[in-house]
C-alpha atoms as a PDB file:
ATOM      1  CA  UNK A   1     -15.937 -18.626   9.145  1.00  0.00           C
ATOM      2  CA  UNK A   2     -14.640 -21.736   7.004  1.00  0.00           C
ATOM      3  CA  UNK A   3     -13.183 -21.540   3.651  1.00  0.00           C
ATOM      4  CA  UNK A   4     -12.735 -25.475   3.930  1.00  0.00           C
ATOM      5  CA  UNK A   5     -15.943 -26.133   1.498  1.00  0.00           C
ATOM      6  CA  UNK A   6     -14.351 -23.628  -1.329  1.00  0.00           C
ATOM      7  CA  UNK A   7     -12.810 -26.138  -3.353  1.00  0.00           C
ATOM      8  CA  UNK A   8     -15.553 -28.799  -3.079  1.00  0.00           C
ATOM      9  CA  UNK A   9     -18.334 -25.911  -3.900  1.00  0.00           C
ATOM     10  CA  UNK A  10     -16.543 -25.510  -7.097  1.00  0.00           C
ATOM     11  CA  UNK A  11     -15.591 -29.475  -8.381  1.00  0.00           C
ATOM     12  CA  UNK A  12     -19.510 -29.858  -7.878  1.00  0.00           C
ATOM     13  CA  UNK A  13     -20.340 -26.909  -9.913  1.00  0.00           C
ATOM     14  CA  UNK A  14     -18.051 -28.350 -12.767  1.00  0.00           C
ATOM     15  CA  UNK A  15     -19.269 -31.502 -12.163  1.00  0.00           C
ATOM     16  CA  UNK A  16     -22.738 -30.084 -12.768  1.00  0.00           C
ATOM     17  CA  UNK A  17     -21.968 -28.006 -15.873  1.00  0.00           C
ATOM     18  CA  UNK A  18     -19.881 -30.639 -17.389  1.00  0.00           C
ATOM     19  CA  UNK A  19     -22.865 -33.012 -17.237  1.00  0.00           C
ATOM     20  CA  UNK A  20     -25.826 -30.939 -18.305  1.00  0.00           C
ATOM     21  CA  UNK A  21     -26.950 -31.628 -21.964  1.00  0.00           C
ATOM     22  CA  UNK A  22     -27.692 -27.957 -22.647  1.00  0.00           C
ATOM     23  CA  UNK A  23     -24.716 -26.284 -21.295  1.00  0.00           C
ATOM     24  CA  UNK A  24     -22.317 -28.842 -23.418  1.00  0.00           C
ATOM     25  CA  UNK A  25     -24.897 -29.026 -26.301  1.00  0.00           C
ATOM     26  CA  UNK A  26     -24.128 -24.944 -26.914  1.00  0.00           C
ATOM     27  CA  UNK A  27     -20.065 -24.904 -25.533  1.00  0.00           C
ATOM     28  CA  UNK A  28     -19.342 -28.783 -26.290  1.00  0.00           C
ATOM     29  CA  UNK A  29     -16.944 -30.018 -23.403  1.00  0.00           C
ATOM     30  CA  UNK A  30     -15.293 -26.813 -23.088  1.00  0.00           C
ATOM     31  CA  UNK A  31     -15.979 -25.752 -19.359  1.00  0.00           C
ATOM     32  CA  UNK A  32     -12.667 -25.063 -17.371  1.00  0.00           C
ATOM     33  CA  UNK A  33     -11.681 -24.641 -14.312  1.00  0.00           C
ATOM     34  CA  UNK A  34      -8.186 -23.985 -15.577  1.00  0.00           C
ATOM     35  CA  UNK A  35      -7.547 -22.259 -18.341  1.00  0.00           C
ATOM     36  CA  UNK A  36      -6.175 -24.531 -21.887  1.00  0.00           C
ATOM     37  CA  UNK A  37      -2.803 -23.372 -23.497  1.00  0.00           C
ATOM     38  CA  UNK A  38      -2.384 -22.645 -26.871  1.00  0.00           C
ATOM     39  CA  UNK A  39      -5.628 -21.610 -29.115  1.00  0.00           C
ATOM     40  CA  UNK A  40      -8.674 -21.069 -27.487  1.00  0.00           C
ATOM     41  CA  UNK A  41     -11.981 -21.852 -28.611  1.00  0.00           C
ATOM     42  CA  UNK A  42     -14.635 -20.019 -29.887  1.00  0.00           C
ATOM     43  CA  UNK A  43     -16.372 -20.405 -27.277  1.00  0.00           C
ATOM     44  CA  UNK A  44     -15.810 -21.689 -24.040  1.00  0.00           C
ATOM     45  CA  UNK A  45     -16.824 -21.522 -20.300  1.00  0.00           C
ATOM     46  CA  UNK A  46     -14.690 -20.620 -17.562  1.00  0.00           C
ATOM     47  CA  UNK A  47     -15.036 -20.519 -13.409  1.00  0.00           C
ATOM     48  CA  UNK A  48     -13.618 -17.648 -11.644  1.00  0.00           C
ATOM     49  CA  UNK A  49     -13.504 -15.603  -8.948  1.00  0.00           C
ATOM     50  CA  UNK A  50     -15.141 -16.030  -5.886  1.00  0.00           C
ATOM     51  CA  UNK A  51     -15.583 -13.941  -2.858  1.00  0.00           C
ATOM     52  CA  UNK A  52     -16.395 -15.338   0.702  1.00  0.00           C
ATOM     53  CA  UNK A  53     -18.097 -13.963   3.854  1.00  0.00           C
ATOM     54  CA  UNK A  54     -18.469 -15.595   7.401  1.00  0.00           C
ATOM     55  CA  UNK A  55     -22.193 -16.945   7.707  1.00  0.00           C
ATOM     56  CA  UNK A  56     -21.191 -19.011  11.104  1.00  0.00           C
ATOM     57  CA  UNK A  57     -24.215 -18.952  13.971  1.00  0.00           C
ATOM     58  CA  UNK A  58     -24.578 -20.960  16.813  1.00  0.00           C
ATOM     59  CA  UNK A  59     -25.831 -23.949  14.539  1.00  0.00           C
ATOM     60  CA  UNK A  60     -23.243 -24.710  12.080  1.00  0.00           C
ATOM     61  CA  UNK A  61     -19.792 -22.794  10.700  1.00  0.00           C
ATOM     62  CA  UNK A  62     -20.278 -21.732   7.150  1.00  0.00           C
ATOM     63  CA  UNK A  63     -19.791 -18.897   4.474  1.00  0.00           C
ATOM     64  CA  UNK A  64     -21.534 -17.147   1.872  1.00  0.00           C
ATOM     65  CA  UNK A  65     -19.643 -17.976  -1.345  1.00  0.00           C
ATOM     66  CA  UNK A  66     -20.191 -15.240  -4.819  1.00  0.00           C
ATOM     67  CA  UNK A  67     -18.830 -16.922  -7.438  1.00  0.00           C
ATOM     68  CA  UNK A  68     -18.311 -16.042 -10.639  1.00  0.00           C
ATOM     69  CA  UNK A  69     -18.396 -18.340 -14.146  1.00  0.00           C
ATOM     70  CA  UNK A  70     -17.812 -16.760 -17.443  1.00  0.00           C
ATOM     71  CA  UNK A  71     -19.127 -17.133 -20.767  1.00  0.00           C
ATOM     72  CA  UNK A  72     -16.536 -16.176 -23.225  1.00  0.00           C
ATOM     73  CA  UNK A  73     -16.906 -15.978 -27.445  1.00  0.00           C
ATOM     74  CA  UNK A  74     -15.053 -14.602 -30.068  1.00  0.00           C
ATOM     75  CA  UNK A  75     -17.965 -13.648 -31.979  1.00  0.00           C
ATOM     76  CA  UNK A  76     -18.527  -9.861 -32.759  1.00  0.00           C
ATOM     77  CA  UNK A  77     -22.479 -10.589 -31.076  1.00  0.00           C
ATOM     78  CA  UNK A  78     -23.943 -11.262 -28.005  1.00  0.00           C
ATOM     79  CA  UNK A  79     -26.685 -14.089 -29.029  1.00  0.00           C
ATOM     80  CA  UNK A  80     -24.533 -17.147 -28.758  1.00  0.00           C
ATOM     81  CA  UNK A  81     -22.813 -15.742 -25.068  1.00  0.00           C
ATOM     82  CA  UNK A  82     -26.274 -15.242 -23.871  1.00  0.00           C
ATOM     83  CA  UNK A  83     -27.711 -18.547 -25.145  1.00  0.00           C
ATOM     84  CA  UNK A  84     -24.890 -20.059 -23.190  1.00  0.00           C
ATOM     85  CA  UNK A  85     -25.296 -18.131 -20.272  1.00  0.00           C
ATOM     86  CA  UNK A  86     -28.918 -19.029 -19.896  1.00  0.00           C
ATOM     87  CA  UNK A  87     -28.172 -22.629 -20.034  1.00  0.00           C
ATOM     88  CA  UNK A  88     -25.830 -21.925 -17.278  1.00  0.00           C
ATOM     89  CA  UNK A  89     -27.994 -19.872 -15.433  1.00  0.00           C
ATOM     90  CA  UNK A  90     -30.915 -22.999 -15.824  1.00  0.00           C
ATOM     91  CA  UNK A  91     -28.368 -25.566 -14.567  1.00  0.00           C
ATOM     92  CA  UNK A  92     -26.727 -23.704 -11.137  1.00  0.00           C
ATOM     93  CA  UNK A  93     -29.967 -21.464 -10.294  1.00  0.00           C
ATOM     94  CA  UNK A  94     -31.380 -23.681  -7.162  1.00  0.00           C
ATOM     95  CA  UNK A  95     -29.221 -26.836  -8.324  1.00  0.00           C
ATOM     96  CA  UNK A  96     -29.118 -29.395  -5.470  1.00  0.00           C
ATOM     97  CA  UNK A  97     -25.745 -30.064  -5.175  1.00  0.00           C
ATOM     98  CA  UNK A  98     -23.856 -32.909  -2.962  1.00  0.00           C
ATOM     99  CA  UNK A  99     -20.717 -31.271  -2.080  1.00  0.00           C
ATOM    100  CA  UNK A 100     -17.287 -33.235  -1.040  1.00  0.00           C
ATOM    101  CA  UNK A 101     -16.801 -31.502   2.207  1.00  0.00           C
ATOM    102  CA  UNK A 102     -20.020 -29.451   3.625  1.00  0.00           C
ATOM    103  CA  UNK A 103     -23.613 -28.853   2.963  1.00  0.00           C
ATOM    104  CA  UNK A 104     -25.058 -26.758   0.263  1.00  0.00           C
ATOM    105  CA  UNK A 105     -28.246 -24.456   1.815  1.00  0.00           C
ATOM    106  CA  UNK A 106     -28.779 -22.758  -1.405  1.00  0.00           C
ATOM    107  CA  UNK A 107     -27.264 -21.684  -4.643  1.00  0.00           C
ATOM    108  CA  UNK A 108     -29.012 -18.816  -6.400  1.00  0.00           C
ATOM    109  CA  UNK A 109     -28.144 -16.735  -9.212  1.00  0.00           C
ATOM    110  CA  UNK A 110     -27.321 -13.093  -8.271  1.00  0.00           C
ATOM    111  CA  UNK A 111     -26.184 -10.973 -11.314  1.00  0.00           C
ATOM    112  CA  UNK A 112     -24.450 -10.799 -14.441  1.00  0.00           C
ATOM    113  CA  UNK A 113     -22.409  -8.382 -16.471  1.00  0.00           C
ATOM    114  CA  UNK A 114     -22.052  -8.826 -20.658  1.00  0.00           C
ATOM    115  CA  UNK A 115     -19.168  -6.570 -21.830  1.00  0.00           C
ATOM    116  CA  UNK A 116     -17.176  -6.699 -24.958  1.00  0.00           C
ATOM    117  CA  UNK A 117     -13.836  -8.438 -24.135  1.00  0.00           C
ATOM    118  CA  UNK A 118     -10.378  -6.912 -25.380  1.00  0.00           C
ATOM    119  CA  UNK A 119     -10.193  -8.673 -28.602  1.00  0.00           C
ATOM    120  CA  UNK A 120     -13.550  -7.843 -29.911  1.00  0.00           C
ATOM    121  CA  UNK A 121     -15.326 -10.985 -28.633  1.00  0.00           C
ATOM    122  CA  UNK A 122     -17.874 -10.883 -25.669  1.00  0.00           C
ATOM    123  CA  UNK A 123     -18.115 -12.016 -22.431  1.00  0.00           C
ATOM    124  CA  UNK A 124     -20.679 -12.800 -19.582  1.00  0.00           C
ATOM    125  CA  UNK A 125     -19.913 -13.139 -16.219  1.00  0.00           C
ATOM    126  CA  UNK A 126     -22.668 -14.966 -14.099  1.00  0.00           C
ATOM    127  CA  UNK A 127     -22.412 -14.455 -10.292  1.00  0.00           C
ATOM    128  CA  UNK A 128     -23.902 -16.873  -8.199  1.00  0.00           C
ATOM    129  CA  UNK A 129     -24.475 -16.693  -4.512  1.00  0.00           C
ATOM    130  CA  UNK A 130     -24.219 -19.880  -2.224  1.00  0.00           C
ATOM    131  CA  UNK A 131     -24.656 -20.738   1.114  1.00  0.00           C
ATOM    132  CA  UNK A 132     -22.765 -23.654   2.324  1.00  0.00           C
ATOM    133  CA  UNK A 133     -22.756 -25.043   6.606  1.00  0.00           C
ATOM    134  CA  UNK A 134     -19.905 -27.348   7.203  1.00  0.00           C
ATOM    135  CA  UNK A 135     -21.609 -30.427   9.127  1.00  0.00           C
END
């Protein structure tokens, strides 16, 4: 098993959400990968957690990577989480990505979960599912 492609997996993902007119034309340029101090947006996207498994054979070393990126609004309604969500969904579901270190196989969309978040707002959490081979 590698976790050596973890970190590139996720500067392409940000890379690719950062630069898709539909994801930034709902949440504007607000897509982190760490979270801002001081007042948040109304609005925003975040990348979190991920879980790995081994996916080594006797071609290649590699892992199965479940990440997770979050939608997250202050708004009392779902419809502008969800409207962001699908944009996200659009831009990662089978996106060709050139990673740093590795090869992706495949990224495909897995689940999601929309729950109301502590403060009243919502919040979507898209899991994807990746397969990356180091070469």
């Amino acid at each position: 098993m590698s976790y050596q492609a973890s970190a590139a997996l996720q500067a392409a993902i940000y890379a690719r959400l950062q630069g898709d007119a539909d994801v930034t034309g709902l949440v504007g340029a607000h897509i982190y990968d760490e979270m801002p101090t001081g007042t948040l947006p109304t609005l925003f996207v975040a990348l979190g957690g991920e879980e790995v498994r081994d996916a080594s054979d006797v071609t290649a070393n590699g892992a199965w990577h479940d990440l997770t990126v979050s939608v997250i609004s202050d708004a009392s309604g779902f419809q502008t989480a969800k409207r962001a969500a699908g944009a996200i969904n659009d831009s990662l579901h089978e996106a060709d990505l050139t990673l740093a270190v590795g090869q992706l196989v495949f990224l495909r969309f897995l689940k999601a979960r929309a729950k109301r978040g502590k403060s009243g707002g919502r919040q979507i959490d898209l899991t994807f599912r990746a397969r990356v081979d180091l070469i």
